[in-house]
Protein backbone atom coordinates (compact mmCIF):
# COMPACT_ATOMS: atom_id res chain seq x y z
CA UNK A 1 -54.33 -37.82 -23.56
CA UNK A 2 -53.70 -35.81 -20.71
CA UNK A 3 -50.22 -34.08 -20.49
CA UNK A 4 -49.42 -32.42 -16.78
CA UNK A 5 -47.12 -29.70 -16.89
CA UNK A 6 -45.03 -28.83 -14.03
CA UNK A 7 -43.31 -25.36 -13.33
CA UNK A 8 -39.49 -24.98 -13.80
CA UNK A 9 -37.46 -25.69 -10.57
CA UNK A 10 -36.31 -22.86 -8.47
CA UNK A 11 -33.33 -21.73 -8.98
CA UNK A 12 -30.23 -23.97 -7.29
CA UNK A 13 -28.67 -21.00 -5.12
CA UNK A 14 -30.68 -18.17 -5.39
CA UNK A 15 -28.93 -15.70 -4.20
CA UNK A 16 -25.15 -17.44 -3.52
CA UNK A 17 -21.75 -16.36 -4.65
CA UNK A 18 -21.20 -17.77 -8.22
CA UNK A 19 -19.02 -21.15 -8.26
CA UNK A 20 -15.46 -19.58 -8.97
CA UNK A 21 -15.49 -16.62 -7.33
CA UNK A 22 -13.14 -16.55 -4.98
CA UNK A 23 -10.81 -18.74 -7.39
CA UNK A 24 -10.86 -15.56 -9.55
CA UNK A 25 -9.98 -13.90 -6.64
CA UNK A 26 -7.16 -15.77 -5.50
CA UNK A 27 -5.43 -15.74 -9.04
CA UNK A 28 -6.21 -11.44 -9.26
CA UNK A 29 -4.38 -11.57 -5.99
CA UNK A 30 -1.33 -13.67 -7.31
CA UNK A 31 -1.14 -11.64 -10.36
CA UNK A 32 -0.89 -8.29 -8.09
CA UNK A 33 2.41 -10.54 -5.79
CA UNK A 34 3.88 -11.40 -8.89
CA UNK A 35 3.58 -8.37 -10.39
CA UNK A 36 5.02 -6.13 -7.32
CA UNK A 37 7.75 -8.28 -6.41
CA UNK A 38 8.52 -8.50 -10.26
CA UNK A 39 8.79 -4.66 -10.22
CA UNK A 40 11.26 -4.50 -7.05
CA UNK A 41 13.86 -7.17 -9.15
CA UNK A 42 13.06 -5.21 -12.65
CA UNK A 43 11.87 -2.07 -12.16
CA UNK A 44 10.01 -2.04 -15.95
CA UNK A 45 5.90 -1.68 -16.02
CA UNK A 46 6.01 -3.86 -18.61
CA UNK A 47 8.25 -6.62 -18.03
CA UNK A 48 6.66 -7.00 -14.25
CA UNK A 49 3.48 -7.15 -15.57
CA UNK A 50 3.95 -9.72 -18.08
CA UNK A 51 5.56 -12.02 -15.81
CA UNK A 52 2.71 -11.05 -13.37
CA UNK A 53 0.57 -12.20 -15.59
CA UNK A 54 2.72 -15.68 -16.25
CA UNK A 55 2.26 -16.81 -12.72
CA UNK A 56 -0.90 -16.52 -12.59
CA UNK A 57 -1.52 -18.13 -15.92
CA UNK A 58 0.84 -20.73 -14.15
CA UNK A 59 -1.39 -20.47 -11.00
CA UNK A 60 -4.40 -21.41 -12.77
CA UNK A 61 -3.10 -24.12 -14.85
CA UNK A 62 -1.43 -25.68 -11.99
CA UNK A 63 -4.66 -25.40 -9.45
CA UNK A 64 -6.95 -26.95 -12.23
CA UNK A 65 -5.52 -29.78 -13.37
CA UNK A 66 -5.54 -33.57 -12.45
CA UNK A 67 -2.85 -34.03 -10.77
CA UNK A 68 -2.13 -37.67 -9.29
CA UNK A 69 -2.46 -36.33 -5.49
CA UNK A 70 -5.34 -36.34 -3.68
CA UNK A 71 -7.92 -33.03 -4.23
CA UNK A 72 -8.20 -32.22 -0.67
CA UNK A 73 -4.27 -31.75 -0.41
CA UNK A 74 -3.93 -30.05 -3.53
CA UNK A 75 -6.72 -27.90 -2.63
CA UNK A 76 -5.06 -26.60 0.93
CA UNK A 77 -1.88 -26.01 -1.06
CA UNK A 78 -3.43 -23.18 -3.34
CA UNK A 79 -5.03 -21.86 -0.31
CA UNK A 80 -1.88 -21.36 1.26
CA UNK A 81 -0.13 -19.88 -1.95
CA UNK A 82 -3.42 -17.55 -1.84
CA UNK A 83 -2.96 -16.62 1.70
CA UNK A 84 0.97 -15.94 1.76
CA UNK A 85 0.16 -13.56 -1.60
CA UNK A 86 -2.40 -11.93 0.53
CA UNK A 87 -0.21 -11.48 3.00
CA UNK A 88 2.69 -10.73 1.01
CA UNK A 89 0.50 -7.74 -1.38
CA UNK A 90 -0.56 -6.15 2.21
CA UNK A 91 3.26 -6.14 3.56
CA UNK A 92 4.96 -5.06 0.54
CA UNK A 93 3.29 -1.97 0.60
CA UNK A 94 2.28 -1.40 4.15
CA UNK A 95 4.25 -1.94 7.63
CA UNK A 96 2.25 -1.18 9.85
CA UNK A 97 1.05 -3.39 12.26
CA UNK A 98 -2.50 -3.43 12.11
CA UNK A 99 -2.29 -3.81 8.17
CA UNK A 100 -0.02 -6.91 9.22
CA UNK A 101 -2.96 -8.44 11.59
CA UNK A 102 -5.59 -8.15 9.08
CA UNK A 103 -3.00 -9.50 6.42
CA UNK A 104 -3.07 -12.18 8.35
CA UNK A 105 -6.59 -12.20 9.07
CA UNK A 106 -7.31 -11.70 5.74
CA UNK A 107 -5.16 -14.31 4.10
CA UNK A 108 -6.46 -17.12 6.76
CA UNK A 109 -10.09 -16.17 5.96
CA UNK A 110 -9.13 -16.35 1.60
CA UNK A 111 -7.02 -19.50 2.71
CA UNK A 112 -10.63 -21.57 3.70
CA UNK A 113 -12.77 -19.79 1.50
CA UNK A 114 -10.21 -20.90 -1.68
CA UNK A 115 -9.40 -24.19 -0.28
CA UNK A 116 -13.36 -25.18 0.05
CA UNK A 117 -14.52 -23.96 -3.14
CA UNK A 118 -11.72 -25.50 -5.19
CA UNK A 119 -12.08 -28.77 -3.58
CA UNK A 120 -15.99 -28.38 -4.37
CA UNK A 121 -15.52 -27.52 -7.95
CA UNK A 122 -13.58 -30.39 -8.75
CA UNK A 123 -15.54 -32.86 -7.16
């Protein structure tokens, strides 16, 4: 009996971004919104950063689940949260308005990247 072995198969992406990076990303970004405009209503570390940390627990829950609307539109809408937090982080903290352009540079380029990968991972 003759058995024919074959070598493993090449990696899939062999030197690509890991699926979920920029998801991870977007919710560190949302964490650091919540978190600063939690401080300029509380003015407590600790309070801010706990409800920081509750919208983006609330981020992620809402972004990955099956929701009864098409993935395409739910996927644009959590690229736009992503790109106004961008925007927002970069504002808050910064008014100039060169930090403002690449805000918004910044935030549109997060705002595809997000969008496409979440639609991909939940095909």
């Amino acid at each position: 009996m003759q058995v024919q072995v074959k070598p493993p198969p090449p990696p899939l992406m062999p030197m690509a971004i890991p699926p979920g990076f920029f998801s991870v990303v977007s919710l560190i970004i949302i964490f650091v919104w919540a978190w600063s405009e939690a401080f300029l209503l509380v003015s407590d570390n600790w309070i801010s950063f706990f409800l920081g940390l509750a919208a983006a627990l609330g981020a992620y829950f809402v972004a990955f689940q099956n929701w009864p609307i098409p993935r395409l539109a739910q996927a644009l809408t959590y690229g736009l949260v992503v790109a106004a937090a961008t925007f927002r982080v970069v504002t808050t903290h910064e008014t100039n308005d060169a930090d403002t352009l690449g805000a918004v540079i910044v935030g549109t380029m997060l705002f595809f990247l997000v969008s496409v990968e979440l639609y991909r991972l939940r095909e």
